[in-house]
C-alpha atoms as a PDB file:
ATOM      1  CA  UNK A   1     -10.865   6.226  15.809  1.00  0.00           C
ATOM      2  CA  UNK A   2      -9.635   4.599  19.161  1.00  0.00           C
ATOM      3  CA  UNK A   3      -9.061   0.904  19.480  1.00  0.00           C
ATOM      4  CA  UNK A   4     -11.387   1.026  22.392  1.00  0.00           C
ATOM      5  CA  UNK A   5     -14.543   2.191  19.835  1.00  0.00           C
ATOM      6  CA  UNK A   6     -15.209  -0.545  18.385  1.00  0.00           C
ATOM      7  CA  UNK A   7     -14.736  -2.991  21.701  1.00  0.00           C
ATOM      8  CA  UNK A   8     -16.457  -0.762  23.598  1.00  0.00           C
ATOM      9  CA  UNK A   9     -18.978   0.909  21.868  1.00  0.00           C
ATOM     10  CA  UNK A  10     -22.118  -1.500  22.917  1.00  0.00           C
ATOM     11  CA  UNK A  11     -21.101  -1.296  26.450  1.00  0.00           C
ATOM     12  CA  UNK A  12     -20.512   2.668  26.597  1.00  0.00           C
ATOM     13  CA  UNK A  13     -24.281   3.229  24.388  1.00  0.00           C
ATOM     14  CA  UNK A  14     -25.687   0.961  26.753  1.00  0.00           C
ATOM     15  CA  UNK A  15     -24.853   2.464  30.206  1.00  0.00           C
ATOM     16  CA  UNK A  16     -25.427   5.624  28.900  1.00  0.00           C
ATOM     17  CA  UNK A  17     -28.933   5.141  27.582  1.00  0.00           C
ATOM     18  CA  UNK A  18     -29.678   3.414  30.953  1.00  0.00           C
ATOM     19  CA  UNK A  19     -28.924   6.921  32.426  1.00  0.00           C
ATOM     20  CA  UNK A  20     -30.803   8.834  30.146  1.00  0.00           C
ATOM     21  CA  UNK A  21     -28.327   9.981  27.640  1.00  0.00           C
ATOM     22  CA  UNK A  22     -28.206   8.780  24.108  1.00  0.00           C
ATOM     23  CA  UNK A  23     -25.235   8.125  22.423  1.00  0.00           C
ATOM     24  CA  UNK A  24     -26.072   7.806  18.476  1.00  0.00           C
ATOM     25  CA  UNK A  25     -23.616  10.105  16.952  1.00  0.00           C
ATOM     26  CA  UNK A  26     -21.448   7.158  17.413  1.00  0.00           C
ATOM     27  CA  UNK A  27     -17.815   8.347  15.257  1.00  0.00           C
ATOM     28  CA  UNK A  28     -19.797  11.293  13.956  1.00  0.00           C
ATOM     29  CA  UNK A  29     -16.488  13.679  15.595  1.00  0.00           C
ATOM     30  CA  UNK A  30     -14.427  11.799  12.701  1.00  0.00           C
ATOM     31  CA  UNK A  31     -16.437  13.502  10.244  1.00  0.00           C
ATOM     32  CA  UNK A  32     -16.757  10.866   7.852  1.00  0.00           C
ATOM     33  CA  UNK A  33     -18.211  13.272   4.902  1.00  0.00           C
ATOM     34  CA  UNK A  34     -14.972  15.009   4.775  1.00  0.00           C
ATOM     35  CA  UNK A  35     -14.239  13.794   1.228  1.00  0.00           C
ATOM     36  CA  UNK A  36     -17.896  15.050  -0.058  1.00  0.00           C
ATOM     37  CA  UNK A  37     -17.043  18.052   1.590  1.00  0.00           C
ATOM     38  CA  UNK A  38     -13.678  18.653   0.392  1.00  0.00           C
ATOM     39  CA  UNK A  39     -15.563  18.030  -3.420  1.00  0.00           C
ATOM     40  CA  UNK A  40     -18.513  19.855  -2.894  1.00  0.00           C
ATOM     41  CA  UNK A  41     -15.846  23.095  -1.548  1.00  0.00           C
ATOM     42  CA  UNK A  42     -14.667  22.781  -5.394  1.00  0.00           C
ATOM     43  CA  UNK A  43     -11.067  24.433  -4.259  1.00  0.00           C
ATOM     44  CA  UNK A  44      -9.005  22.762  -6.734  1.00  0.00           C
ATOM     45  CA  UNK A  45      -7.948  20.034  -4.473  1.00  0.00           C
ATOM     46  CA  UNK A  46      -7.314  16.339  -5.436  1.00  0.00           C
ATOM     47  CA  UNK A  47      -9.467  13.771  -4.042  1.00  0.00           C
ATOM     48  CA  UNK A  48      -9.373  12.775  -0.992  1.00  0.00           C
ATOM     49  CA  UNK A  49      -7.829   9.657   0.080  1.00  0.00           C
ATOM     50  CA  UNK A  50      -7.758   7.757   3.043  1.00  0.00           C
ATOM     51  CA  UNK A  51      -5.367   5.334   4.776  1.00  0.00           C
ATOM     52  CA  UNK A  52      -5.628   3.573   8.098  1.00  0.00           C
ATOM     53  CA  UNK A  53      -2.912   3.759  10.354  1.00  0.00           C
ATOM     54  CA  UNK A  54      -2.170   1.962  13.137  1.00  0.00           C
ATOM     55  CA  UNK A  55      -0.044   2.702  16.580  1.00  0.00           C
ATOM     56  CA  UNK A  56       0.670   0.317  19.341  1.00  0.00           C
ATOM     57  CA  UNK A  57      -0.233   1.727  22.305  1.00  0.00           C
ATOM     58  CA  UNK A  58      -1.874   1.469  25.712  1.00  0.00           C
ATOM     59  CA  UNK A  59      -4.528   2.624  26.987  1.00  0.00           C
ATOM     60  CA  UNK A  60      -6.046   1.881  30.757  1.00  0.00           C
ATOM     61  CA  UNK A  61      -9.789   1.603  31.562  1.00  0.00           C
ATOM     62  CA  UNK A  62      -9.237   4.351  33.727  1.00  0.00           C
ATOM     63  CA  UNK A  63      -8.403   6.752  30.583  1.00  0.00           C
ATOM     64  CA  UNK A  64     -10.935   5.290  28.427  1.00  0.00           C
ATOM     65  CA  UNK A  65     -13.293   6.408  31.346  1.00  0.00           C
ATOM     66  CA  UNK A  66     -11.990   9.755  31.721  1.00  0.00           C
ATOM     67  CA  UNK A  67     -11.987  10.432  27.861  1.00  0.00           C
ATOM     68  CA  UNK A  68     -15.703   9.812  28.148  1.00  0.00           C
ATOM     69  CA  UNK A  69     -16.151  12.728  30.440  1.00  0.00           C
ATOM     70  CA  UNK A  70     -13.976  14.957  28.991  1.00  0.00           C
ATOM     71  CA  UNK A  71     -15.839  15.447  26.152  1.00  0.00           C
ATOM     72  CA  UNK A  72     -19.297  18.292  25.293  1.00  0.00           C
ATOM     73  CA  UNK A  73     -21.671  15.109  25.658  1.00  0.00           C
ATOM     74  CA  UNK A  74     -20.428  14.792  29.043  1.00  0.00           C
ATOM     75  CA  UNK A  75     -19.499  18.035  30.204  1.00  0.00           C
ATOM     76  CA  UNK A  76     -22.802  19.116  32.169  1.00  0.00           C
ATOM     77  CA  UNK A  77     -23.745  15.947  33.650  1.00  0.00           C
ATOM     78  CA  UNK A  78     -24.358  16.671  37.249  1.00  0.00           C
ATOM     79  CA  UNK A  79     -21.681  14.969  39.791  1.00  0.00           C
ATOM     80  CA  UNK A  80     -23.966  12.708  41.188  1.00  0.00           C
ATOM     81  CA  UNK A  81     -24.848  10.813  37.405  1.00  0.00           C
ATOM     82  CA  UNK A  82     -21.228  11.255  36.395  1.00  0.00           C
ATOM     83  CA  UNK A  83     -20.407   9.510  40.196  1.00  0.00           C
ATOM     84  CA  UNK A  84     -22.984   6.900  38.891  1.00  0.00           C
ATOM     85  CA  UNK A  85     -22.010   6.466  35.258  1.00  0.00           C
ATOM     86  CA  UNK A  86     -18.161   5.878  36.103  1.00  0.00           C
ATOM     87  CA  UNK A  87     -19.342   2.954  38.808  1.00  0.00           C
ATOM     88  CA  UNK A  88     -21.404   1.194  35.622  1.00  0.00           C
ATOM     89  CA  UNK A  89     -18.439   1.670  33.114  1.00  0.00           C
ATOM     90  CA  UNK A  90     -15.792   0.632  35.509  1.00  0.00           C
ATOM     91  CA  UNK A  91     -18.046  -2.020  36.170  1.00  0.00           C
ATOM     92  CA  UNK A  92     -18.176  -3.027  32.697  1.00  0.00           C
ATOM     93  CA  UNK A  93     -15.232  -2.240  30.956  1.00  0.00           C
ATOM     94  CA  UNK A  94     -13.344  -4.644  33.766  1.00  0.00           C
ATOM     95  CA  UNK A  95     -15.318  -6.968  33.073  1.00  0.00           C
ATOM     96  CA  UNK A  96     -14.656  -7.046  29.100  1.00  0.00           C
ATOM     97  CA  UNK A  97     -10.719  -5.890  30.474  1.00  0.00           C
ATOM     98  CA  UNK A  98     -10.360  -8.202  33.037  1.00  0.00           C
ATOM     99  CA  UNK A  99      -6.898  -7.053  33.607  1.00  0.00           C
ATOM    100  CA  UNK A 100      -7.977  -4.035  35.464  1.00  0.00           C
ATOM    101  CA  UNK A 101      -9.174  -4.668  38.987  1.00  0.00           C
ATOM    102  CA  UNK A 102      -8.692  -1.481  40.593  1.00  0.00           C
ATOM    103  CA  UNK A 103      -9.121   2.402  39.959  1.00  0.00           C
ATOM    104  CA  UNK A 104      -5.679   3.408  40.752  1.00  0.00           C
END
């Protein structure tokens, strides 16, 4: 997971629906039935454990934005709504980031 999911996550489902394009498989990339998965493969394998980890790093609205259409969901929007989208995200994710006034 990012540290921009969880902050985010209202704000990115929201513009998104507004344009037509739902966003409910929400973390589903992080395939959170790996350990059923890994049990249910019966290979011999010891459960599965998991740990958090955490990095300090930084991340700028503009990469948050172009991580969001970089992705399948994204990938055959037409210009135009991607043009669109990226005004309403920069649009909102400065205003949660205040920090970041300017595309560049």
């Amino acid at each position: 997971m990012y540290a921009f999911d969880f902050q985010l996550k209202e704000a990115i489902e929201e513009i998104f629906a507004h344009n037509g394009i739902p966003w409910e498989d929400w973390g589903a990339w992080t395939c959170p039935d790996f350990p059923l998965l890994v049990t249910e493969a019966n290979a011999g394998l010891t459960e599965v454990t998991q740990k958090k980890v955490t990095i300090k790093t930084r991340v700028s609205t503009k990469q948050i934005i172009e991580y969001l259409f970089s992705i399948s969901k994204t990938a055959s929007l037409s210009g135009a709504l991607k043009e669109k989208i990226v005004k309403e995200l920069w649009d909102k994710l400065v205003e949660i980031f205040p920090q970041e006034k300017r595309w560049l």
